[in-house]
Structure formats: structure tokens, C-alpha cells
Protein backbone atom coordinates (compact mmCIF):
# COMPACT_ATOMS: atom_id res chain seq x y z
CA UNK A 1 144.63 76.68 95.15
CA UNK A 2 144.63 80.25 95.22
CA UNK A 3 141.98 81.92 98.05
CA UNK A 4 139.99 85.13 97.18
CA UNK A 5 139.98 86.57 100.73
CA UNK A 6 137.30 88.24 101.86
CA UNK A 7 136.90 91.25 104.23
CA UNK A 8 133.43 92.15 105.61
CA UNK A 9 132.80 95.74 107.11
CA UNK A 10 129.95 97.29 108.76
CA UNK A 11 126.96 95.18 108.84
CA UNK A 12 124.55 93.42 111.24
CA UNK A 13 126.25 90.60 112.74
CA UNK A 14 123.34 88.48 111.74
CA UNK A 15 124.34 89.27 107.63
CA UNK A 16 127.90 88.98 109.07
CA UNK A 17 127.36 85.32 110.28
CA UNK A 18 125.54 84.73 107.41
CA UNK A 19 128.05 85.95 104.54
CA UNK A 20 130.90 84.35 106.45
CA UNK A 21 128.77 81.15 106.64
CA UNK A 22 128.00 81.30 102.84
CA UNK A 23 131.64 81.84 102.39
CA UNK A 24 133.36 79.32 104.26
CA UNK A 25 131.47 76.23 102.41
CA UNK A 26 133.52 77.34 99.51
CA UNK A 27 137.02 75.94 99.21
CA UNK A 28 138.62 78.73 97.40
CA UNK A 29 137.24 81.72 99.32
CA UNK A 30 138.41 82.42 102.93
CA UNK A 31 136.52 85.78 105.69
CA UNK A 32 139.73 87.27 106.81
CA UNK A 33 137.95 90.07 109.39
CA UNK A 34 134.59 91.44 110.22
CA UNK A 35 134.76 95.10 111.38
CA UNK A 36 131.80 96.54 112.79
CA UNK A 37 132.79 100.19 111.63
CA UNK A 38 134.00 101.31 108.48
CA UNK A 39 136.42 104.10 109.80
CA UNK A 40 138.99 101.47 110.62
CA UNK A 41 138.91 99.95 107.17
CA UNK A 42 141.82 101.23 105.43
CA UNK A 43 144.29 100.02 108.12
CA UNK A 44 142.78 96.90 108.45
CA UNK A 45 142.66 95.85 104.68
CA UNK A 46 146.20 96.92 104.90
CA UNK A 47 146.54 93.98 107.71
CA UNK A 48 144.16 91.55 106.36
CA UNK A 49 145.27 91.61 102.38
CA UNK A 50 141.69 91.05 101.20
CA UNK A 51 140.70 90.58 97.69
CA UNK A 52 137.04 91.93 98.37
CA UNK A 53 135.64 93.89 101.08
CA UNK A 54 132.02 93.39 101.34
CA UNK A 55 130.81 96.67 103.15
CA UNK A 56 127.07 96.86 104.62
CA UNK A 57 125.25 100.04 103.25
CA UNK A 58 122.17 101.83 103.59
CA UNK A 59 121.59 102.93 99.90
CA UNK A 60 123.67 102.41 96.59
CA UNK A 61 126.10 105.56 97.01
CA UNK A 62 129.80 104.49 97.68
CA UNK A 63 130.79 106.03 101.30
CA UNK A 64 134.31 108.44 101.44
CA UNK A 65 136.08 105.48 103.42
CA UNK A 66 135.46 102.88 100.36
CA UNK A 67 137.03 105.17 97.83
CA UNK A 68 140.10 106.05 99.68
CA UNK A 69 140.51 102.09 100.50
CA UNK A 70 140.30 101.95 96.16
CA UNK A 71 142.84 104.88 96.19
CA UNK A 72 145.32 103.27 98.91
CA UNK A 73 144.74 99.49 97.81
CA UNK A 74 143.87 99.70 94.11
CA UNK A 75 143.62 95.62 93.18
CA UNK A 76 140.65 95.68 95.65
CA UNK A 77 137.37 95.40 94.89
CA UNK A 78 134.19 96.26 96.98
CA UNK A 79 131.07 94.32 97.08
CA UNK A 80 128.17 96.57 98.55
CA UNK A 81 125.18 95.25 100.31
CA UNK A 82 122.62 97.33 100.34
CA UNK A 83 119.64 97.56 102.64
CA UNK A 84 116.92 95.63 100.80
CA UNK A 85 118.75 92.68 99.47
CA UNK A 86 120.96 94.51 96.43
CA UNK A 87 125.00 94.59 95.71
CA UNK A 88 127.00 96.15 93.71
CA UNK A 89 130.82 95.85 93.26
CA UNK A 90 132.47 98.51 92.81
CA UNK A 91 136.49 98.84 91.82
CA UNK A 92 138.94 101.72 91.03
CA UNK A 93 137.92 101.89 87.50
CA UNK A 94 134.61 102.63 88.87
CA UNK A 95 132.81 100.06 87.24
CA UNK A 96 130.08 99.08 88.73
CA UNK A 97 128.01 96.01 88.06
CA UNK A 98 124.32 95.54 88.91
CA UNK A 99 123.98 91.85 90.62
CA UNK A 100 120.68 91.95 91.70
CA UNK A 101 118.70 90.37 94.26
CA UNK A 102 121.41 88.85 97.00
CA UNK A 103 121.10 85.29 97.40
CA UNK A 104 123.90 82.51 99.06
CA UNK A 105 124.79 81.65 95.41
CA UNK A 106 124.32 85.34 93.70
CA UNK A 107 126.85 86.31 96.52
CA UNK A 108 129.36 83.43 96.39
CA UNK A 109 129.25 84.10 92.24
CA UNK A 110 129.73 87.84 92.88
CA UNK A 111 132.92 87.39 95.57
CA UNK A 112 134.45 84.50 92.80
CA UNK A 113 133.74 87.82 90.09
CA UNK A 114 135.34 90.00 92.33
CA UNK A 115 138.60 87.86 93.53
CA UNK A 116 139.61 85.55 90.13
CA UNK A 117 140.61 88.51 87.56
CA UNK A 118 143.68 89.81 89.54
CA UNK A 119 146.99 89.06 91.10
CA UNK A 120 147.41 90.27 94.96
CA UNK A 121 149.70 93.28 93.37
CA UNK A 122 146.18 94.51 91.44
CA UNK A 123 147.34 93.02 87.74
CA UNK A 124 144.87 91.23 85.62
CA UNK A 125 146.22 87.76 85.57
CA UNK A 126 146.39 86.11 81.75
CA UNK A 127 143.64 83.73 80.89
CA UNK A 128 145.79 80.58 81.37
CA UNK A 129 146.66 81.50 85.32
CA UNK A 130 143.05 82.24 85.79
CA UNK A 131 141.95 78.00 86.37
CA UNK A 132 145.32 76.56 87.14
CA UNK A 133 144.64 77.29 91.30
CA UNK A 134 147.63 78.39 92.43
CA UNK A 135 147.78 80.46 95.29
């Protein structure tokens, strides 16, 4: 079974406990890192291979550091959570999707969004490789 693996960055280790908690009852997701600062993000998703980064924010605007991770790592996508119990993903054809209020299952729906459309190398994967689980 494939893994969508999942970077967090820069939030309250509470919301970090609690994500990563969220995330590891599901079989096909896996935290790969928590980083408490977002200025280290870049090399570190270079380490870690995520699929999503989930970065803590204080409003809806994209920081610098999350669109040169898009520019270095393209097949990424970033999950904001913003202050207030909102996310948006965000990807490097800047689309952005409104999810709404955060929730343990709005959030676990949101990282299997964010993780199932693409190969590690940032291609869309065809339909039929989409539900076989390979890894």
C-alpha cells in the first residue's frame, strides 16, 4: 500500500500531537517530521520526501518559505492551518481549495486529497493506479 507521507511545520506542539495522532490511526498515511520553524523546511522536505506538508499559520496568506518549497519540490502539496480552525491546500498550480472548518476527519480527507493524485516524481498517476495500493 502506497503511504501519503506527511510533513508538519510550525505549529503548537499541542496541534502537532494532535495531527500526528489523527494521522497515525490511518493505515495509508505516515508523519515523517515535525519542525518547529519553517526556515528549515526546504532542506528537510528534501530529507523527509513528504507528500504534504501541513504548515501552522496565522492567517490565509502563503508565507515566502512555502512557495519556494512548491518551486524546489513541485509534486508537493501544502495543507495550511490557520489560526481559527481553517485549511487550505495549496500546490504549484496555485490552486487552492477551501476545506472549511478543521476536524480529525475534514483533515484526514484533506491529507488523502492532497497525497492520492500524484506519483513521488510530481506526475498525476492514471485513474487505474490511483486504488490498486501500491507503494
Amino acid at each position: 500500500m502506497r503511504h501519503t507521507r506527511v510533513l508538519l511545520v510550525e505549529m503548537p506542539r499541542i496541534l502537532c500531537d494532535i495531527i500526528s495522532s489523527v494521522v497515525s490511526h490511518e493505515l495509508d498515511m505516515e508523519v515523517v517530521g515535525c519542525l518547529g520553524h519553517r526556515g528549515a523546511m526546504g532542506s528537510e522536505a528534501r530529507d523527509a520526501e513528504p507528500d504534504v506538508v501541513i504548515v501552522g499559520l496565522p492567517d490565509s496568506e502563503l508565507p515566502d518559505e512555502c512557495l519556494a518549497l512548491l518551486a524546489i519540490l513541485p509534486h508537493v502539496r501544502i495543507l495550511g492551518v490557520v489560526d481559527g480552525g481553517q485549511a487550505f491546500l495549496d500546490e504549484l498550480r496555485l490552486h487552492r481549495t477551501p476545506l472549511g472548518d478543521v476536524s480529525p476527519e475534514s483533515l484526514v480527507k484533506a491529507i488523502r486529497m492532497a497525497g492520492w493524485r500524484r506519483d513521488a516524481w510530481g506526475r498525476d498517476l492514471p485513474p487505474e493506479e490511483q486504488d490498486l495500493g501500491r507503494s
